[in-house]
C-alpha atoms as a PDB file:
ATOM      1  CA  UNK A   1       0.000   0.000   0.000  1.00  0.00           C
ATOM      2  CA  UNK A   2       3.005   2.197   0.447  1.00  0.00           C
ATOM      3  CA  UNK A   3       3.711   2.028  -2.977  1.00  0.00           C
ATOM      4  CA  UNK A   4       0.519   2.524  -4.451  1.00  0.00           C
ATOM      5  CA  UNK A   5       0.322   5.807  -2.356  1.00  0.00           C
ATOM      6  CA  UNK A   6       3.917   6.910  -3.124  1.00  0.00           C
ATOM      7  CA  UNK A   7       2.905   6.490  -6.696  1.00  0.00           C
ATOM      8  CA  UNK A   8      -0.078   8.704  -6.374  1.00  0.00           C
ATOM      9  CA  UNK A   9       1.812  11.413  -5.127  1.00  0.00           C
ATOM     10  CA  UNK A  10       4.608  10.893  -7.189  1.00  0.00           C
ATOM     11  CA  UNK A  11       3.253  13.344  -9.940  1.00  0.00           C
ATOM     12  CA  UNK A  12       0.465  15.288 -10.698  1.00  0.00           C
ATOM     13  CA  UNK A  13      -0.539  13.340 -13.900  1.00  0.00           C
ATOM     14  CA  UNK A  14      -0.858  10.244 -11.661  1.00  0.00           C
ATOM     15  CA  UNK A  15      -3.182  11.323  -9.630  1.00  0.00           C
ATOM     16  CA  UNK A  16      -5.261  12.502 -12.259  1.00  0.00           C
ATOM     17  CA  UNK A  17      -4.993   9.166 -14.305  1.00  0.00           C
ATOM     18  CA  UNK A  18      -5.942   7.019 -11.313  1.00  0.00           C
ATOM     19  CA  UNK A  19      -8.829   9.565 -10.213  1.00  0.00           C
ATOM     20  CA  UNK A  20     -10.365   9.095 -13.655  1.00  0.00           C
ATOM     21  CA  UNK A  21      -9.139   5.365 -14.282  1.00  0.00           C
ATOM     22  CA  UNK A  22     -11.173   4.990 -10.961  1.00  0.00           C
ATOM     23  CA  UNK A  23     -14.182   7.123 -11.866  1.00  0.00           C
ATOM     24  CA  UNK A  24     -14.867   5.455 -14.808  1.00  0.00           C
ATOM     25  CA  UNK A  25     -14.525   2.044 -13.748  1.00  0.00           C
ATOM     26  CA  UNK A  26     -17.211   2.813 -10.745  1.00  0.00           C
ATOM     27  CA  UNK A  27     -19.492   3.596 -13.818  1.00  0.00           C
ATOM     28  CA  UNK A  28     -19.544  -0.403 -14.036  1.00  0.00           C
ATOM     29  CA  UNK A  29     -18.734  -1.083 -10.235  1.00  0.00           C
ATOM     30  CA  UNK A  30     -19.672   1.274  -7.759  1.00  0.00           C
ATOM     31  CA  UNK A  31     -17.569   0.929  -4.971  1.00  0.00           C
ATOM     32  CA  UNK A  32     -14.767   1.877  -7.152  1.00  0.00           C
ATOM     33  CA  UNK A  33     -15.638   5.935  -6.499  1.00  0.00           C
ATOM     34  CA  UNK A  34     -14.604   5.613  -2.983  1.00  0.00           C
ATOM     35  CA  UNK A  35     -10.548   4.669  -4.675  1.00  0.00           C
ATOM     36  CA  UNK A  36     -11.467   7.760  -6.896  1.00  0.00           C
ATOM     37  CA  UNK A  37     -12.037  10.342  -4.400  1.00  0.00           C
ATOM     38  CA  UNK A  38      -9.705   9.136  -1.816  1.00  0.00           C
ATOM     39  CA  UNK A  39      -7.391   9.896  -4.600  1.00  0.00           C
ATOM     40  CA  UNK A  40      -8.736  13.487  -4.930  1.00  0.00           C
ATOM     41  CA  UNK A  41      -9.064  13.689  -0.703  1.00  0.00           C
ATOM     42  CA  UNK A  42      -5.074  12.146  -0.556  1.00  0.00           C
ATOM     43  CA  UNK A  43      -3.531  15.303  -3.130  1.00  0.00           C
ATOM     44  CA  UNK A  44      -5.383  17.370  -0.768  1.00  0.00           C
ATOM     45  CA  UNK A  45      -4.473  16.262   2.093  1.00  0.00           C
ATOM     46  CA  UNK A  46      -0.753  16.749   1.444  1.00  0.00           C
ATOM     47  CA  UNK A  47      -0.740  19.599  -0.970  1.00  0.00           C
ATOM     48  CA  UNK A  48      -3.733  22.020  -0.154  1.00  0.00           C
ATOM     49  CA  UNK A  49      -7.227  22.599  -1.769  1.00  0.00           C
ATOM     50  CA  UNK A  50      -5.409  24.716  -5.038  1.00  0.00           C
ATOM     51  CA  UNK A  51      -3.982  21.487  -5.520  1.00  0.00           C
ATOM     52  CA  UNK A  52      -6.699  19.485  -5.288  1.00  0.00           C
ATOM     53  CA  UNK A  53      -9.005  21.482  -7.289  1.00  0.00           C
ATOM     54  CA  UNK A  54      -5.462  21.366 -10.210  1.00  0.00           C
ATOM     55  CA  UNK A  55      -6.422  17.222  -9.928  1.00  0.00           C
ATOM     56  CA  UNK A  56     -10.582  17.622  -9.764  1.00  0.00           C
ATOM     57  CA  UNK A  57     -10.663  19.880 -12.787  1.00  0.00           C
ATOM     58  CA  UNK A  58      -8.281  17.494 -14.732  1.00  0.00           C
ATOM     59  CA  UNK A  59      -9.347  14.376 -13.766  1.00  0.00           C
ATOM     60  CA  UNK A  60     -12.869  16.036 -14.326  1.00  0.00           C
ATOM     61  CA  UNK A  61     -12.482  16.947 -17.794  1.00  0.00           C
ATOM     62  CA  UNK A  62     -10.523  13.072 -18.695  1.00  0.00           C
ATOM     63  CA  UNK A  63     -13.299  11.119 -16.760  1.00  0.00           C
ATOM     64  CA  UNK A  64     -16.093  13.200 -18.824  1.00  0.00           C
ATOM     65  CA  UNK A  65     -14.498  13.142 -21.914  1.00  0.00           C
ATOM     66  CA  UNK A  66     -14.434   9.516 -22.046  1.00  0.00           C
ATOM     67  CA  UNK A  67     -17.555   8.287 -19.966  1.00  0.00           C
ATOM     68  CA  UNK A  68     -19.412  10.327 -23.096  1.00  0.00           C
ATOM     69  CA  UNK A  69     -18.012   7.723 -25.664  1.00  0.00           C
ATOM     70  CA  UNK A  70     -19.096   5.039 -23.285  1.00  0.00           C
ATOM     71  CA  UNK A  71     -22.774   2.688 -24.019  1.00  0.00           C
ATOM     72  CA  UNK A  72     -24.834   5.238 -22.267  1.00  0.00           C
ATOM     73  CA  UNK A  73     -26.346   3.428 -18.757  1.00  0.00           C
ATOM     74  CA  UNK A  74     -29.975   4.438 -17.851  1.00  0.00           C
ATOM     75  CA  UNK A  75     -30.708   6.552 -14.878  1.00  0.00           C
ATOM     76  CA  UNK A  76     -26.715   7.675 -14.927  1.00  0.00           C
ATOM     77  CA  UNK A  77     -25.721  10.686 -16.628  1.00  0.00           C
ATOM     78  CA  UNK A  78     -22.229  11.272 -15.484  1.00  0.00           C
ATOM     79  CA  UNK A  79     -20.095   9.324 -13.187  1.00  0.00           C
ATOM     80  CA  UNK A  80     -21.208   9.018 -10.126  1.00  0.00           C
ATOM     81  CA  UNK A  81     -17.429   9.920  -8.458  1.00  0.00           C
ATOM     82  CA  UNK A  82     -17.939  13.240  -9.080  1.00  0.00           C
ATOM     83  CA  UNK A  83     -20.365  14.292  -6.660  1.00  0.00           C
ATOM     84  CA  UNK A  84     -18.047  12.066  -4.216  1.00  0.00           C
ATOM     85  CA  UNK A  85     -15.234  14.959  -5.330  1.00  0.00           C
ATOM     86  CA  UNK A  86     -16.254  18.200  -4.098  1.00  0.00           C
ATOM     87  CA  UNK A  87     -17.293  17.119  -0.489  1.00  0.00           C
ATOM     88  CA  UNK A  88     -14.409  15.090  -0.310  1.00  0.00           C
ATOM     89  CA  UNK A  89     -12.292  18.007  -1.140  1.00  0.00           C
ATOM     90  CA  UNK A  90     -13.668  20.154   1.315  1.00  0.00           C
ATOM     91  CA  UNK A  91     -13.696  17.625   4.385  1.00  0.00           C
ATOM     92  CA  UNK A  92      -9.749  16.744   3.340  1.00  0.00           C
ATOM     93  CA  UNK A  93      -8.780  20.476   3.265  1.00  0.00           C
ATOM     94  CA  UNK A  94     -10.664  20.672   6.856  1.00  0.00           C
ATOM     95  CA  UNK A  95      -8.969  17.906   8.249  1.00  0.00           C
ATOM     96  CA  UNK A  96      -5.354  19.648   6.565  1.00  0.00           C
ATOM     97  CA  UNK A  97      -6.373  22.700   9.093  1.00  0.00           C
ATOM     98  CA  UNK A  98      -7.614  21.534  11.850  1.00  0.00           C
ATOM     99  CA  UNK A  99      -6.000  17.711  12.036  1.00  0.00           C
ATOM    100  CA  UNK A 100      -9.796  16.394  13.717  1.00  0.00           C
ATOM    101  CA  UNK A 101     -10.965  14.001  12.024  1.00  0.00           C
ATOM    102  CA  UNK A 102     -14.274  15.406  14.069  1.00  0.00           C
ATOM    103  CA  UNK A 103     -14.277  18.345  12.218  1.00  0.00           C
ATOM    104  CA  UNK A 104     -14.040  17.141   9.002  1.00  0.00           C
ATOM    105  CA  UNK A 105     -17.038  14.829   9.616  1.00  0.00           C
ATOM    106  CA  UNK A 106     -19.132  17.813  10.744  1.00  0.00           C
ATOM    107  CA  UNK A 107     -18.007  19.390   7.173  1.00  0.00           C
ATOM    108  CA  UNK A 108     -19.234  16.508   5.568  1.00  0.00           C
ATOM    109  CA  UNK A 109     -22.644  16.604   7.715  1.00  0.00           C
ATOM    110  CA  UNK A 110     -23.139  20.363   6.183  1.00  0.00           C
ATOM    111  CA  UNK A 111     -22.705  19.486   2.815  1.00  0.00           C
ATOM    112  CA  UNK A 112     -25.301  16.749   3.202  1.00  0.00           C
ATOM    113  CA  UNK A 113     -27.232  18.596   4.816  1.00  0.00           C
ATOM    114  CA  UNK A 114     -27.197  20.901   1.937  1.00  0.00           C
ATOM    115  CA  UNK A 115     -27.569  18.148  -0.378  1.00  0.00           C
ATOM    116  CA  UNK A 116     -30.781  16.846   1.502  1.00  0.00           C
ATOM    117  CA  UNK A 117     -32.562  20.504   1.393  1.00  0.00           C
ATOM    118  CA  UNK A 118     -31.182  21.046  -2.387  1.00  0.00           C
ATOM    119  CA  UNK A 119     -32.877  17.696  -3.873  1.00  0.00           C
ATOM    120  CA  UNK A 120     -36.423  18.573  -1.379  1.00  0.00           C
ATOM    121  CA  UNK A 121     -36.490  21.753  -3.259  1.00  0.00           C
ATOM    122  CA  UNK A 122     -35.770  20.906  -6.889  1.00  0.00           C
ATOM    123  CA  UNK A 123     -37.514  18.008  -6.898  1.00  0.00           C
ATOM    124  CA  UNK A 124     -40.462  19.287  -4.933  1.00  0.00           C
ATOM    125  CA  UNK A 125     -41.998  15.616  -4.357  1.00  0.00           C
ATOM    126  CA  UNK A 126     -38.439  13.520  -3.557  1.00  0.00           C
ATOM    127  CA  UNK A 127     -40.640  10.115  -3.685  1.00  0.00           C
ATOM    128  CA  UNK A 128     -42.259  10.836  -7.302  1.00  0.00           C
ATOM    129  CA  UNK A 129     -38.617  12.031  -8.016  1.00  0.00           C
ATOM    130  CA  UNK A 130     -36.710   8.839  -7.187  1.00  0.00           C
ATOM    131  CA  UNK A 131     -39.500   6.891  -8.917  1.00  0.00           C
ATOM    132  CA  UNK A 132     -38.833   8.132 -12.094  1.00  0.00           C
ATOM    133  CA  UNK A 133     -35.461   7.671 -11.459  1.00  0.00           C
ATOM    134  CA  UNK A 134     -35.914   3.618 -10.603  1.00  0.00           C
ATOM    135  CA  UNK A 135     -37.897   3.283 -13.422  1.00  0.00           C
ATOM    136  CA  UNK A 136     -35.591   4.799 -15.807  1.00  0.00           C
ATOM    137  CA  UNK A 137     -32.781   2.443 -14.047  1.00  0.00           C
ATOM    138  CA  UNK A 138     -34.487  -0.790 -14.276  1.00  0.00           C
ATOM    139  CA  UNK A 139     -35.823   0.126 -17.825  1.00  0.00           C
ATOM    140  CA  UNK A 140     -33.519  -2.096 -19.963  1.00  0.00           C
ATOM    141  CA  UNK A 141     -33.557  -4.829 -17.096  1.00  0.00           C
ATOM    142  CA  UNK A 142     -35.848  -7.777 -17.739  1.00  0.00           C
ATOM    143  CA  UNK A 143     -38.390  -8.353 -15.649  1.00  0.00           C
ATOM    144  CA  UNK A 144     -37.451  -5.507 -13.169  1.00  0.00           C
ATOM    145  CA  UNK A 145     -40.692  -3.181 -11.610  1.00  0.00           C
ATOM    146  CA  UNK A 146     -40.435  -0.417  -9.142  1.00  0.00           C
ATOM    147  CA  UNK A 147     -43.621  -2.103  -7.280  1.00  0.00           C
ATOM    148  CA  UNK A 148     -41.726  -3.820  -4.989  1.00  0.00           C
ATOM    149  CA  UNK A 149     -40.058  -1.280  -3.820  1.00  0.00           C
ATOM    150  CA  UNK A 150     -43.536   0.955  -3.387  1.00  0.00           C
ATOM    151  CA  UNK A 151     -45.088  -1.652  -1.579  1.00  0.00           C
ATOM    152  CA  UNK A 152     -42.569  -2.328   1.178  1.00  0.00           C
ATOM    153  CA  UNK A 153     -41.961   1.575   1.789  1.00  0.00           C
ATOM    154  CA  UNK A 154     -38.335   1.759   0.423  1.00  0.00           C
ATOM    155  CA  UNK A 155     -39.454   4.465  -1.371  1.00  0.00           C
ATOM    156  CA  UNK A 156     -39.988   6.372   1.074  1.00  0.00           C
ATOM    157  CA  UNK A 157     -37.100   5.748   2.416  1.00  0.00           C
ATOM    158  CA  UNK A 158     -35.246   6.207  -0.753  1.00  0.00           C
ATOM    159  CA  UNK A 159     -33.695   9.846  -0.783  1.00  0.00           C
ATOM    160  CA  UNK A 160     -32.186   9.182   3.128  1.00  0.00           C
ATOM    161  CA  UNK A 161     -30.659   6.238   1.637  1.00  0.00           C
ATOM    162  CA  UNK A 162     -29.152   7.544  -1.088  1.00  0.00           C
ATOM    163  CA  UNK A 163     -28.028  10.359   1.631  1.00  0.00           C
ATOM    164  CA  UNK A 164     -26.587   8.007   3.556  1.00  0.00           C
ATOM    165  CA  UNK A 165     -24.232   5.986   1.082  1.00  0.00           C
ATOM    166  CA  UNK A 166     -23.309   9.549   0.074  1.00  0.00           C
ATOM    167  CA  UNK A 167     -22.078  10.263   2.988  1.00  0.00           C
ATOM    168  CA  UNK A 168     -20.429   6.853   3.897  1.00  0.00           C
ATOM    169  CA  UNK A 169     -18.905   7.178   0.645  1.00  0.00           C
ATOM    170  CA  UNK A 170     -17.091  10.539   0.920  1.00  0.00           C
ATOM    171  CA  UNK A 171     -15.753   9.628   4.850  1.00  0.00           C
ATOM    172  CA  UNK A 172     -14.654   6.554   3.827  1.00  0.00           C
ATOM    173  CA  UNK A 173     -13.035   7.821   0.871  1.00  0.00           C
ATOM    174  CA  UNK A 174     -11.790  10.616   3.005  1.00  0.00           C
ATOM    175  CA  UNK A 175     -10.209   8.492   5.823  1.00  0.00           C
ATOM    176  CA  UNK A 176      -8.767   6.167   3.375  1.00  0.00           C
ATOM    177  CA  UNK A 177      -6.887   9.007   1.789  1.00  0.00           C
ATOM    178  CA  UNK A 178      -5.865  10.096   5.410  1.00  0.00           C
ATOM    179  CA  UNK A 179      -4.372   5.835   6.618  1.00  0.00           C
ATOM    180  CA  UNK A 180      -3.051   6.266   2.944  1.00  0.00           C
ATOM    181  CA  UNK A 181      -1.030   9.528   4.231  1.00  0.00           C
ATOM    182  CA  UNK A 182      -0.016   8.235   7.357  1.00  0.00           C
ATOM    183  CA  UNK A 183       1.758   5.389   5.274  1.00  0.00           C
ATOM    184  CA  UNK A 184       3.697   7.774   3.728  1.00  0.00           C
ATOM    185  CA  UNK A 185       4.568  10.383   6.159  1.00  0.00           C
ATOM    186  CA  UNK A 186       3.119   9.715   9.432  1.00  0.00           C
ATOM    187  CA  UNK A 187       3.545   5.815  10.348  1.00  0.00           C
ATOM    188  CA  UNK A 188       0.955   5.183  13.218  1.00  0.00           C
ATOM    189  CA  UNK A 189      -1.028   8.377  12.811  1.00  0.00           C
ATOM    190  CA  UNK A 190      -4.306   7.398  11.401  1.00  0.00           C
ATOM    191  CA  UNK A 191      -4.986   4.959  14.339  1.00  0.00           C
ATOM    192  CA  UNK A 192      -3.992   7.355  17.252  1.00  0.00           C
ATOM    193  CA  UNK A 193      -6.583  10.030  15.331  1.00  0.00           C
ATOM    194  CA  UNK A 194      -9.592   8.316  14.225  1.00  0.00           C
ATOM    195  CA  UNK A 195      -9.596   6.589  18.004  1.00  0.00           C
ATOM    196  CA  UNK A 196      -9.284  10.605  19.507  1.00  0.00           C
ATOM    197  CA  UNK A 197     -12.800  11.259  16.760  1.00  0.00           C
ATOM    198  CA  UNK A 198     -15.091  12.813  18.185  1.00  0.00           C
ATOM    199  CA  UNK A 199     -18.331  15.240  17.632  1.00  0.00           C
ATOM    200  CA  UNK A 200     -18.976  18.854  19.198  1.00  0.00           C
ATOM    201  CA  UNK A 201     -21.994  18.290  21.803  1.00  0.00           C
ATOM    202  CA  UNK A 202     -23.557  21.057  20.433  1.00  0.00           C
ATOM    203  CA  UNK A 203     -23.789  19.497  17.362  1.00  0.00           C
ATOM    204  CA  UNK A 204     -25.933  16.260  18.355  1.00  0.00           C
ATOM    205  CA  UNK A 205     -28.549  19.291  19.828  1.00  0.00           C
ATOM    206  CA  UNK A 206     -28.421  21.150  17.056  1.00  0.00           C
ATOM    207  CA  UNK A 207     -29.197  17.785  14.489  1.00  0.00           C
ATOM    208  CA  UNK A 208     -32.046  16.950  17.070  1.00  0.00           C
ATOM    209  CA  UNK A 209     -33.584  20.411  17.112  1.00  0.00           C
ATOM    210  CA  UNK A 210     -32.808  20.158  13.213  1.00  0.00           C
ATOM    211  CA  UNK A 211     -34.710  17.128  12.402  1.00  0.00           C
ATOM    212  CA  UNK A 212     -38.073  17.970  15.269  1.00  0.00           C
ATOM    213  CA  UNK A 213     -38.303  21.088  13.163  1.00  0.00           C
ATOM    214  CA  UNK A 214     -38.191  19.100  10.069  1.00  0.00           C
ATOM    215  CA  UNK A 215     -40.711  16.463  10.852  1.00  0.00           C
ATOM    216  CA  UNK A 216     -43.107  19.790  11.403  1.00  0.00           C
ATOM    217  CA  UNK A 217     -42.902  20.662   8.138  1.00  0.00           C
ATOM    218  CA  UNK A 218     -42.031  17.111   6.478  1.00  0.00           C
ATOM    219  CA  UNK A 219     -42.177  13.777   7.810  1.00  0.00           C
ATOM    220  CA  UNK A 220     -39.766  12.527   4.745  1.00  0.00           C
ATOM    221  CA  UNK A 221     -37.451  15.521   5.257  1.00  0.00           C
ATOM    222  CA  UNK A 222     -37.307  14.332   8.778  1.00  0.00           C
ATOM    223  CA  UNK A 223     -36.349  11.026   8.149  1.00  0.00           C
ATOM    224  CA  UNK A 224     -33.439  11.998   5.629  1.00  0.00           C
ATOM    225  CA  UNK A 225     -32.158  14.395   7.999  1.00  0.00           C
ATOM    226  CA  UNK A 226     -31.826  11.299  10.998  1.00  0.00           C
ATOM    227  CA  UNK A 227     -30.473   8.658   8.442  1.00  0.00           C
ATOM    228  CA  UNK A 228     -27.822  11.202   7.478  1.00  0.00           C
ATOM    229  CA  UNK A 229     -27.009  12.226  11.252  1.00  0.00           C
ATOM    230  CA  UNK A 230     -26.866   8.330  11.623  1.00  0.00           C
ATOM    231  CA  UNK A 231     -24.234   7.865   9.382  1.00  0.00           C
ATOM    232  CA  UNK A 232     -21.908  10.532  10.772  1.00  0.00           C
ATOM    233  CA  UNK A 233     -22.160   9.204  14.321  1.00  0.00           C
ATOM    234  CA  UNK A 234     -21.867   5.598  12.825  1.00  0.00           C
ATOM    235  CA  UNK A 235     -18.120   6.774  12.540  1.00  0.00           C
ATOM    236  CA  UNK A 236     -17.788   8.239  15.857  1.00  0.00           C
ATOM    237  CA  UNK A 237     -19.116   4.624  17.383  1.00  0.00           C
ATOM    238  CA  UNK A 238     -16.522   2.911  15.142  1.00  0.00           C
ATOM    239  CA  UNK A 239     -14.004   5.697  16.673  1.00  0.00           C
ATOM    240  CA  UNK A 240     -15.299   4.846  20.191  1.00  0.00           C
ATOM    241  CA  UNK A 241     -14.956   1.093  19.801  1.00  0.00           C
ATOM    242  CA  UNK A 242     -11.297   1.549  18.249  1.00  0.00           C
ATOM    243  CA  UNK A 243     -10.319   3.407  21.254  1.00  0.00           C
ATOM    244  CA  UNK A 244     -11.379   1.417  23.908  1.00  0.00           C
ATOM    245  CA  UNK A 245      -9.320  -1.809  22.235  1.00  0.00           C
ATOM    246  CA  UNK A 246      -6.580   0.620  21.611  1.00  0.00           C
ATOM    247  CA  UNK A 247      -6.856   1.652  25.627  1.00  0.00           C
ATOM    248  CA  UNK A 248      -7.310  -1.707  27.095  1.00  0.00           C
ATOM    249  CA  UNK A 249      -4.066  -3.026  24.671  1.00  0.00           C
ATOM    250  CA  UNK A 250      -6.999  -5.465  22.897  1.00  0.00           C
ATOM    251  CA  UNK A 251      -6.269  -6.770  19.626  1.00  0.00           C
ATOM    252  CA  UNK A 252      -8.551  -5.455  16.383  1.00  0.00           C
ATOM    253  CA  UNK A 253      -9.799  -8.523  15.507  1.00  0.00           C
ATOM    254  CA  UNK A 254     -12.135  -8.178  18.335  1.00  0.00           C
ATOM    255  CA  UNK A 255     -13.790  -5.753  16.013  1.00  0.00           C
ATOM    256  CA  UNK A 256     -14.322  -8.486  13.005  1.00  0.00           C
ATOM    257  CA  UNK A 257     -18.042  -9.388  14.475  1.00  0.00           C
ATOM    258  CA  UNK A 258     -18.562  -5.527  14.130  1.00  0.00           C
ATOM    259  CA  UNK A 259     -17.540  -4.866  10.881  1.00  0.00           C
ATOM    260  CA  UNK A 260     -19.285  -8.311  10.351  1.00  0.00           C
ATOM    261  CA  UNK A 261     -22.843  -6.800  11.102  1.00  0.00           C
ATOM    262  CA  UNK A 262     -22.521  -3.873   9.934  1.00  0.00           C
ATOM    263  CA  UNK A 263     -21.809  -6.125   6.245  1.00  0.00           C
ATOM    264  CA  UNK A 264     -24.743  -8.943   7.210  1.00  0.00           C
ATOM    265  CA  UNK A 265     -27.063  -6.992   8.919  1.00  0.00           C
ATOM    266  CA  UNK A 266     -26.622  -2.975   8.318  1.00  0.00           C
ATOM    267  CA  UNK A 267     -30.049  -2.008   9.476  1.00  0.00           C
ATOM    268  CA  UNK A 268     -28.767  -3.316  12.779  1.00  0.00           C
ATOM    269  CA  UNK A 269     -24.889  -2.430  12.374  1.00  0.00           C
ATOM    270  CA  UNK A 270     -26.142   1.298  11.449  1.00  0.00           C
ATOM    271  CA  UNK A 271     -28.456   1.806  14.584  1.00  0.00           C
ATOM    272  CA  UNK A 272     -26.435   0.345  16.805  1.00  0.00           C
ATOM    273  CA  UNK A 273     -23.098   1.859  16.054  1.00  0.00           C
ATOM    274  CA  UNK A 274     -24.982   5.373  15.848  1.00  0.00           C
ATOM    275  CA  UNK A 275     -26.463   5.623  19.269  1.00  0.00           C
ATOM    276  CA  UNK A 276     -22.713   4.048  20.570  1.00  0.00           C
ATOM    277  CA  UNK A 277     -21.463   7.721  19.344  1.00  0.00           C
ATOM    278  CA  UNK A 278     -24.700   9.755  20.208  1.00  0.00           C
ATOM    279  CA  UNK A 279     -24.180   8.418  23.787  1.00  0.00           C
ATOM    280  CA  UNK A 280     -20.729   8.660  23.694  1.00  0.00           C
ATOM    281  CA  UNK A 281     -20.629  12.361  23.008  1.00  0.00           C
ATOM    282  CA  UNK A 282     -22.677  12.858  26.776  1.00  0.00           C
ATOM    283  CA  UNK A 283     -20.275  10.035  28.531  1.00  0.00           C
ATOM    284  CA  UNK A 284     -16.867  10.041  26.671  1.00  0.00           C
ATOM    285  CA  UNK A 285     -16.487   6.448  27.020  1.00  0.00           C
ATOM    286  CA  UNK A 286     -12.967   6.482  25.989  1.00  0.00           C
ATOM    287  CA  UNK A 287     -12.016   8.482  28.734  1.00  0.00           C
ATOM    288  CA  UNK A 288     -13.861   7.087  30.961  1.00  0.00           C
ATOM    289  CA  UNK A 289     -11.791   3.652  30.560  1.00  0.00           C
ATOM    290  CA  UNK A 290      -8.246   5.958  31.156  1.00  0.00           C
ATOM    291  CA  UNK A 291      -9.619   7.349  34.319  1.00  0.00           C
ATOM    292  CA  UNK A 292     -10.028   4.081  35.456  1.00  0.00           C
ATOM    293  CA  UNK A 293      -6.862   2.341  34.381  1.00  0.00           C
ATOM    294  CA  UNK A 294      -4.613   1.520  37.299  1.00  0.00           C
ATOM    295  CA  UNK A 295      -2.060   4.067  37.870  1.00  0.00           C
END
């Protein structure tokens, strides 16, 4: 891995090949955006936001250039790295500044939040919206309806899930870019900070008082706002559950039935891991355990 990140920030015209090579190969396997804008996050990291925005415009204009000449795919327009690129960008240039992972996720949590009220009010009616969208998607598939979805409620449900892979897309990118740094010119770095991550207080009132006044004005508003707050404090529970192994000198396997649920069973993974770092921002659980270490 040392070498795959040295040769990232080797030159500038590396980056921007593996951004796009990346981008474009998520077009026929998602999970392949996350690579892309860890790319972006990892220029960023080391070299600044001018920098980044050098690799983003490049890497922009490659990926384009050549998704265009590609069998166009139904309900996807441009490659779906892109919007990963921006946020990522801005949380990476955060963390740069402030070195808290914390802040960075509560960048991330504003430019969903933005995202959230943006789609509400172009779309006007997110459900009929994402609909449209399915149907469009599944259009060339054989056999594939949107009923089963309206039936069971996803629907419903659908912008807040979309919300929240976006957002577990651009921290994960964004902390893979930051273990990819460490590697390079920090050795042990990324475990001592992601176990010290950890949210404001004020901002776990402010997302409650945020999503009460939401469900007065819209009960599907409501929801997207909690399944995005769930995500970001899905990473603070990870952070919390690092840090105590860390603490107690446990190994990280210990965290395999974790990761294990959260892969199985994410309803359950999700919910659980989220109120872990909703409580622990009242009760510091973390250092609660050093307090109580043997001196």
């Amino acid at each position: 891995m040392y070498e795959f990140a040295a040769f990232i920030m080797g030159a500038r015209w590396r980056a921007v090949v593996l951004a796009s090579l990346f981008a474009l190969t998520g077009v026929y396997f998602v999970p392949m955006v996350i690579l892309s804008a860890a790319v972006i996050a990892l220029v960023t990291l080391r070299n600044g936001w001018l920098e980044g925005i050098v690799i983003f415009i490049a890497a922009a204009v490659v990926t384009l250039g050549i998704f265009m000449a590609l069998p166009p795919r139904p309900g996807f327009p441009f490659p779906l790295a892109i919007v990963l690129w921006p946020p990522v960008m801005v949380a990476a240039e955060v963390l740069r500044r402030t070195y808290s992972q914390g802040f960075a996720l509560l960048a991330v949590a504003a430019f969903m939040l933005a995202y959230v009220a943006v789609v509400h009010s172009l779309t006007g009616d997110v459900v009929a919206f994402w609909e449209q969208w399915l149907q469009q998607a599944v259009a060339n598939v054989k056999g594939a309806t949107v009923e089963g979805f309206k039936h069971d409620g996803t629907l419903r449900l659908f912008n807040g899930l979309v919300a929240m892979l976006y957002t577990a897309s651009v921290v994960s990118a964004l902390l893979l870019a930051r273990w990819w740094q460490a590697i390079l010119y920090n050795p042990g770095g990324f475990q001592k900070e992601f176990c010290q991550l950890r949210l404001p207080r004020s901002m776990l009132l402010g997302a409650v008082l945020l999503i009460w006044l939401a469900g007065t004005v819209n009960k599907i508003l409501m929801v997207d706002l909690l399944m995005v707050a769930m995500m970001i404090y899905l990473f603070q529970g990870l952070a919390v559950l690092h840090g105590m192994l860390v603490k107690q000198g446990l190994t990280g396997f210990l965290m395999v039935p974790v990761y294990g649920l959260l892969l199985f069973m994410p309803q359950y993974g999700v919910m659980g891991l989220a109120l872990l770092g909703a409580i622990d921002t009242f009760i510091d659980f973390r250092r609660r355990i050093e307090a109580d270490k043997p001196s």
